[in-house]
N, C-alpha and C. Protein backbone atom coordinates (compact mmCIF):
# COMPACT_ATOMS: atom_id res chain seq x y z
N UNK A 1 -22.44 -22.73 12.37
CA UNK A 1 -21.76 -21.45 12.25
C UNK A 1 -20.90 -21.23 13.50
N UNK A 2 -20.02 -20.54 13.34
CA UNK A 2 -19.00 -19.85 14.45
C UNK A 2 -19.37 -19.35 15.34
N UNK A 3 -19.64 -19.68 16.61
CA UNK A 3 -20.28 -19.10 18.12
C UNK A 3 -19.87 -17.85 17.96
N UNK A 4 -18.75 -17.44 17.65
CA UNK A 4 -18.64 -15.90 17.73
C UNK A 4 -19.00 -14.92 16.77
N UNK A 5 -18.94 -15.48 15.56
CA UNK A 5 -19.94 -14.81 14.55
C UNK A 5 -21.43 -14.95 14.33
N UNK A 6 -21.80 -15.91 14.86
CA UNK A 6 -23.51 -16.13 15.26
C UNK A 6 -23.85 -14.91 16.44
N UNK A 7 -22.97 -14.67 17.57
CA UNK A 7 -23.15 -14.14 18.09
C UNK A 7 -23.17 -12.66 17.72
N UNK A 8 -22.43 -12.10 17.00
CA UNK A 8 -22.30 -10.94 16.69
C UNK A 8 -23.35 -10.75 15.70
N UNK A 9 -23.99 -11.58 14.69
CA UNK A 9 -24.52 -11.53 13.63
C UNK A 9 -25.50 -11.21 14.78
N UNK A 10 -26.13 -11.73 15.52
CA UNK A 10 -27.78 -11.71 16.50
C UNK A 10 -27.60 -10.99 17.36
N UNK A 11 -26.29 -9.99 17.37
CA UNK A 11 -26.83 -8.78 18.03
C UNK A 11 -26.84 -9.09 19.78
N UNK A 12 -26.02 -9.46 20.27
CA UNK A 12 -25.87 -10.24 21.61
C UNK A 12 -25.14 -9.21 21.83
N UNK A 13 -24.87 -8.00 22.10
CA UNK A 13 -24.06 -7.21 22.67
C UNK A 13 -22.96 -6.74 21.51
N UNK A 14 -22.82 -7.56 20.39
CA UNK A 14 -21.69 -7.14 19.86
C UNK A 14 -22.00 -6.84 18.25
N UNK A 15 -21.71 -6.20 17.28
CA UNK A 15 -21.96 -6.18 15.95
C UNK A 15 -20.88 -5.66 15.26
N UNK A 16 -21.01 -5.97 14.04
CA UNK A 16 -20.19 -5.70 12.65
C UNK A 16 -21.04 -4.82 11.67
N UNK A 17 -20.27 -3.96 11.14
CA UNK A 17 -20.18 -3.11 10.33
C UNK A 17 -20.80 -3.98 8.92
N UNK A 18 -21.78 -3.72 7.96
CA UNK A 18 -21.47 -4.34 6.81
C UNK A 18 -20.48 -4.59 5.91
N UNK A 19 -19.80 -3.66 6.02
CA UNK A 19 -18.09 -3.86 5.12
C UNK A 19 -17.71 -4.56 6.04
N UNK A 20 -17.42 -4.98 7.39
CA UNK A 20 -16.36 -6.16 8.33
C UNK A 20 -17.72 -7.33 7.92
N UNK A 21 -18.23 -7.40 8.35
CA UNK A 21 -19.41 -8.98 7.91
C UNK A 21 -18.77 -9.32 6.50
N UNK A 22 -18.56 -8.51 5.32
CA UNK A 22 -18.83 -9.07 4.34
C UNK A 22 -17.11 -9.45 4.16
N UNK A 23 -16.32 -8.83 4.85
CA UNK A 23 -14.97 -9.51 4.63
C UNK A 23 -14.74 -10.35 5.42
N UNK A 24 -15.41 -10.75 6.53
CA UNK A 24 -14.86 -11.58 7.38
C UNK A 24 -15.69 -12.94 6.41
N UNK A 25 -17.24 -12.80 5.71
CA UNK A 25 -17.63 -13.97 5.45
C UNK A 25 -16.33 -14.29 3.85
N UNK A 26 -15.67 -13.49 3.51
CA UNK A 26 -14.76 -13.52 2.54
C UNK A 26 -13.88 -14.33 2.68
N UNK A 27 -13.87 -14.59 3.87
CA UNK A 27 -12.41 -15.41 4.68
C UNK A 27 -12.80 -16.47 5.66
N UNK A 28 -14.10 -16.70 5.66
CA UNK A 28 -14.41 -17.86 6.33
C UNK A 28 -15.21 -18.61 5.08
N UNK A 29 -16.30 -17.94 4.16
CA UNK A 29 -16.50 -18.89 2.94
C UNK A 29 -14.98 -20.22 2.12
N UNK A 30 -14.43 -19.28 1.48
CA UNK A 30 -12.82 -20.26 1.46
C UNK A 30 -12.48 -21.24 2.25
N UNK A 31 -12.23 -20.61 3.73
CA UNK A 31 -11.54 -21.61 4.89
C UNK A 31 -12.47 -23.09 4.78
N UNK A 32 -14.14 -22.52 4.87
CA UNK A 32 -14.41 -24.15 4.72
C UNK A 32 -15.17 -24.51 3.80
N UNK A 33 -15.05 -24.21 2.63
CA UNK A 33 -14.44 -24.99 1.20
C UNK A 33 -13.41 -25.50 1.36
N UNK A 34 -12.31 -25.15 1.84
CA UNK A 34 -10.94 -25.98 2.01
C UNK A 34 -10.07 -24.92 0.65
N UNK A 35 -10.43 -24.46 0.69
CA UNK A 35 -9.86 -22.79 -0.60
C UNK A 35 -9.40 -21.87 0.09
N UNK A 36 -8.71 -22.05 1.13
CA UNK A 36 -8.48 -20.93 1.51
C UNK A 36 -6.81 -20.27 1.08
N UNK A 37 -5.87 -21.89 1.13
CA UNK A 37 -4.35 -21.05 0.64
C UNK A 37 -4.38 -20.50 -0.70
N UNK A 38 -5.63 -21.13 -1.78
CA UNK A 38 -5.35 -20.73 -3.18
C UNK A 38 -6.25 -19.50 -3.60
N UNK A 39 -6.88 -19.55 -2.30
CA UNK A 39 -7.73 -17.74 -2.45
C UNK A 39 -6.40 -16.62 -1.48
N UNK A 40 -5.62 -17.35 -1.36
CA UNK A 40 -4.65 -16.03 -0.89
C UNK A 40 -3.39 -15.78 -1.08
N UNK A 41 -2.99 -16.99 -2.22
CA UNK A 41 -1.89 -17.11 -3.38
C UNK A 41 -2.44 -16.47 -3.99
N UNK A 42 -3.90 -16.23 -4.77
CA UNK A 42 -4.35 -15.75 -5.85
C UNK A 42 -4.30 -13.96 -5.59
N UNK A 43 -4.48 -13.84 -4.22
CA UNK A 43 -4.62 -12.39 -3.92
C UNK A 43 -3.52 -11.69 -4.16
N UNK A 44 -2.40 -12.63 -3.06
CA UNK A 44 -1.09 -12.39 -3.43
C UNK A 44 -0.44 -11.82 -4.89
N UNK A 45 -0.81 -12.79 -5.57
CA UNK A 45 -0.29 -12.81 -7.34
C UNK A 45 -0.74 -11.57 -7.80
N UNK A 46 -2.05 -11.25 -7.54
CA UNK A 46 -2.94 -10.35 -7.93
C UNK A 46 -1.88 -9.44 -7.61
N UNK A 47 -1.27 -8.99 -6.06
CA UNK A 47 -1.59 -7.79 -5.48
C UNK A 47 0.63 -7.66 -6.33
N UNK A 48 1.01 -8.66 -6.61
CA UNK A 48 2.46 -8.29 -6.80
C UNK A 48 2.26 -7.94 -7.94
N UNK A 49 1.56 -8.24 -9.21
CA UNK A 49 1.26 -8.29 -10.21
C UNK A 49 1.60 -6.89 -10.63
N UNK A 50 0.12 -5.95 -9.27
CA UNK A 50 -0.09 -5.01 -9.25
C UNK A 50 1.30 -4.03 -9.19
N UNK A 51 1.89 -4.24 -8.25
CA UNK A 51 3.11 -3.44 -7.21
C UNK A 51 3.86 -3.46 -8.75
N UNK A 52 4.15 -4.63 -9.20
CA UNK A 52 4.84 -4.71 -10.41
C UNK A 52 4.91 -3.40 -11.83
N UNK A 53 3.28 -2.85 -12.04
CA UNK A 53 2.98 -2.86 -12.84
C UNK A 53 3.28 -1.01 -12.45
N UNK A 54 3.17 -1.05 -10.85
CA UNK A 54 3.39 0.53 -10.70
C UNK A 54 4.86 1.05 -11.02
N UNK A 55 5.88 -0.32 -10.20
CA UNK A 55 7.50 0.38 -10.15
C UNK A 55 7.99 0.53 -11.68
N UNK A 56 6.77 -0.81 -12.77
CA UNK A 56 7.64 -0.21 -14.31
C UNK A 56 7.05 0.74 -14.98
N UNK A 57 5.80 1.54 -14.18
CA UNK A 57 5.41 3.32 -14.41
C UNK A 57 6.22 3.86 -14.14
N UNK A 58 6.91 3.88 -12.97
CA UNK A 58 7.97 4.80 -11.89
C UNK A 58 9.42 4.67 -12.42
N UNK A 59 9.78 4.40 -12.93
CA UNK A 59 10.88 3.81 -13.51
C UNK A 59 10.83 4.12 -14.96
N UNK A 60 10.36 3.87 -15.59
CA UNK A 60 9.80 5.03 -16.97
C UNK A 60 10.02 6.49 -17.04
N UNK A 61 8.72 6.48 -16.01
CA UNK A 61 8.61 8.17 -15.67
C UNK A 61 10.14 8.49 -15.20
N UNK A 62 10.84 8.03 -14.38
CA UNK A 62 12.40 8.57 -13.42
C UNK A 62 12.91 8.16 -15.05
N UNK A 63 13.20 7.37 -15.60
CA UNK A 63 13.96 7.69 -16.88
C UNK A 63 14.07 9.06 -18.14
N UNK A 64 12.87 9.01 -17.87
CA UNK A 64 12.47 10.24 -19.25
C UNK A 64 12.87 11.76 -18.78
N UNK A 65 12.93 11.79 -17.81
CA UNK A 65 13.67 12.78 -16.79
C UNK A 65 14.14 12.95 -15.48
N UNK A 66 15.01 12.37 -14.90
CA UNK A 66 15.27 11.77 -13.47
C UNK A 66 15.41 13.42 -12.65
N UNK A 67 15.82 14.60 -13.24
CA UNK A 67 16.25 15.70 -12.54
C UNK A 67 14.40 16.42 -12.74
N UNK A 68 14.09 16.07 -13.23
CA UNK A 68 12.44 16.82 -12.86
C UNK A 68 11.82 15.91 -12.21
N UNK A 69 11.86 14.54 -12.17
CA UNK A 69 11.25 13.69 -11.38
C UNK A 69 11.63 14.27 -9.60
N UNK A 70 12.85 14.36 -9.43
CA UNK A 70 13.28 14.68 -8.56
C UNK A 70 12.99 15.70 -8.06
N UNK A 71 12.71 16.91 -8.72
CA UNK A 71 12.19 18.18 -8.38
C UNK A 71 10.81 18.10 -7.75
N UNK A 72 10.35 17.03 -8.82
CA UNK A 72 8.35 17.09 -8.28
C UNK A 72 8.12 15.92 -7.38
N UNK A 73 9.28 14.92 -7.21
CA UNK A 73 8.89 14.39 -6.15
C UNK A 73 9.78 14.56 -4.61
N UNK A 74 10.36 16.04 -4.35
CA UNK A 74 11.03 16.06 -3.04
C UNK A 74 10.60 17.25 -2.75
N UNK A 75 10.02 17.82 -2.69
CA UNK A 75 9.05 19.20 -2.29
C UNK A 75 9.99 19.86 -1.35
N UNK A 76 10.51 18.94 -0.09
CA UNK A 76 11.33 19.54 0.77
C UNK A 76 12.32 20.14 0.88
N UNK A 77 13.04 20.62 -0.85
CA UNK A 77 14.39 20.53 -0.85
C UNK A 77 14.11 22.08 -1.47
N UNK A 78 12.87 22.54 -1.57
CA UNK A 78 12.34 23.64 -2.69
C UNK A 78 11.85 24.40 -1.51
N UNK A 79 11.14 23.71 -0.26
CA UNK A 79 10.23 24.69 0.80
C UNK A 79 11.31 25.23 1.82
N UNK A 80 10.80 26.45 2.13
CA UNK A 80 10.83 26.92 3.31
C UNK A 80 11.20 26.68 4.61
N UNK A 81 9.97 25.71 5.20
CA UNK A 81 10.40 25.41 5.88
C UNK A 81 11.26 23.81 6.35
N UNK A 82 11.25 23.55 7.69
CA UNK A 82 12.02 22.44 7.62
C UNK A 82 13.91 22.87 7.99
N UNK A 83 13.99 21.72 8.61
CA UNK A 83 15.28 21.79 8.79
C UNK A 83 16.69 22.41 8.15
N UNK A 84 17.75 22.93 7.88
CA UNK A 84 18.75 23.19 6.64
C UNK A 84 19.38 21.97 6.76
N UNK A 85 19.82 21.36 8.35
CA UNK A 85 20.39 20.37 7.80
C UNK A 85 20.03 19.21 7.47
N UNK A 86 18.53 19.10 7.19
CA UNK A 86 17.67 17.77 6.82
C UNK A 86 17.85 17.29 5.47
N UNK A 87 17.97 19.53 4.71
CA UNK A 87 17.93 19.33 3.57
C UNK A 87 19.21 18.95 2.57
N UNK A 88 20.06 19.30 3.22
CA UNK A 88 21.67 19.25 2.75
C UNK A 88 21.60 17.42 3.07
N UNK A 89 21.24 16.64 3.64
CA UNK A 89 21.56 15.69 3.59
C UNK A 89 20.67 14.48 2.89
N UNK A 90 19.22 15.28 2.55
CA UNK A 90 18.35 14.56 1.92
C UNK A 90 19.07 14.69 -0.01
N UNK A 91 19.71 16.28 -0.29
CA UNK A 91 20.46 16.68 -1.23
C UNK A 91 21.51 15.87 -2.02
N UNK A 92 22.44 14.89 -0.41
CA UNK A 92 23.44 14.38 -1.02
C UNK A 92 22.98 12.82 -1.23
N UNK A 93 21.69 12.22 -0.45
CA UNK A 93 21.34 10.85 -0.77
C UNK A 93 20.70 10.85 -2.10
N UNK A 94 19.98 12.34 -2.68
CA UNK A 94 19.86 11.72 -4.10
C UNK A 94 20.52 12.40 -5.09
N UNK A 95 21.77 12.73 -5.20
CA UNK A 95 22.73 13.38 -6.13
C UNK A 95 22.50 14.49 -6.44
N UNK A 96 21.75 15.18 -5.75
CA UNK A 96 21.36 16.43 -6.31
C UNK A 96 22.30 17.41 -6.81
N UNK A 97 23.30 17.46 -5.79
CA UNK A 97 24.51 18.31 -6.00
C UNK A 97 25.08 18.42 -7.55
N UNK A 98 24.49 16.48 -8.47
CA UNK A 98 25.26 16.38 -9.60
C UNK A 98 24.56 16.89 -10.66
N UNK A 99 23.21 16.61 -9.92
CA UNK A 99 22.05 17.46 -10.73
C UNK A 99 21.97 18.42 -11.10
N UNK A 100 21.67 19.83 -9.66
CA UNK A 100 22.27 21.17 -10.01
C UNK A 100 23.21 21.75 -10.38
C-alpha cells in the first residue's frame, strides 16, 4: 500500500474523512488494475452525456417561450436593487429592448 495512505489510514497524525477514503480508494483501485484512463473516459462520457441532456431541456424550454424564459431567468432586470447602468446593459445583451 501507499506510505501515505497507510499512514493516514493508521492514524499517524493524519486522517480522512470517510467520503475522501472512499474516493481516493476510487482512484487508486483503477490506477492499479491498470483501468484507470477507461474509468475516466467512462466518467467523462457519462458526465457530457449528462451536460448534453440538460442544454436540450434548456433549449426546449427557451423555445416554447424565449420572452418568459427571459423574464424568469434574469431577476435583475425586474429588482430594485442593483445598478441602472448594469441593467440597461444586461437589457441590450439579451434583446430585451426587442422583446418589450
Amino acid at each position: 500500500m501507499d506510505k501515505l495512505a497507510s499512514d493516514r489510514f493508521k492514524k499517524r497524525g493524519m486522517s480522512w474523512s470517510r467520503k475522501g477514503a472512499d474516493s481516493m480508494c476510487q482512484i487508486v483501485e483503477p490506477r492499479e488494475n491498470g483501468e484507470l484512463p477507461a474509468s475516466v473516459l467512462r466518467k467523462r462520457r457519462i458526465k457530457e452525456r449528462t451536460e448534453k441532456k440538460i442544454l436540450a431541456s434548456l433549449r426546449r424550454e427557451v423555445r416554447k417561450d424565449p420572452e418568459a424564459w427571459l423574464r424568469k431567468h434574469m431577476p435583475l432586470l425586474e429588482s430594485r436593487s442593483g445598478d441602472p447602468w448594469v441593467k440597461e446593459v444586461l437589457r441590450g445583451l439579451a434583446g430585451y429592448s426587442m422583446i418589450a
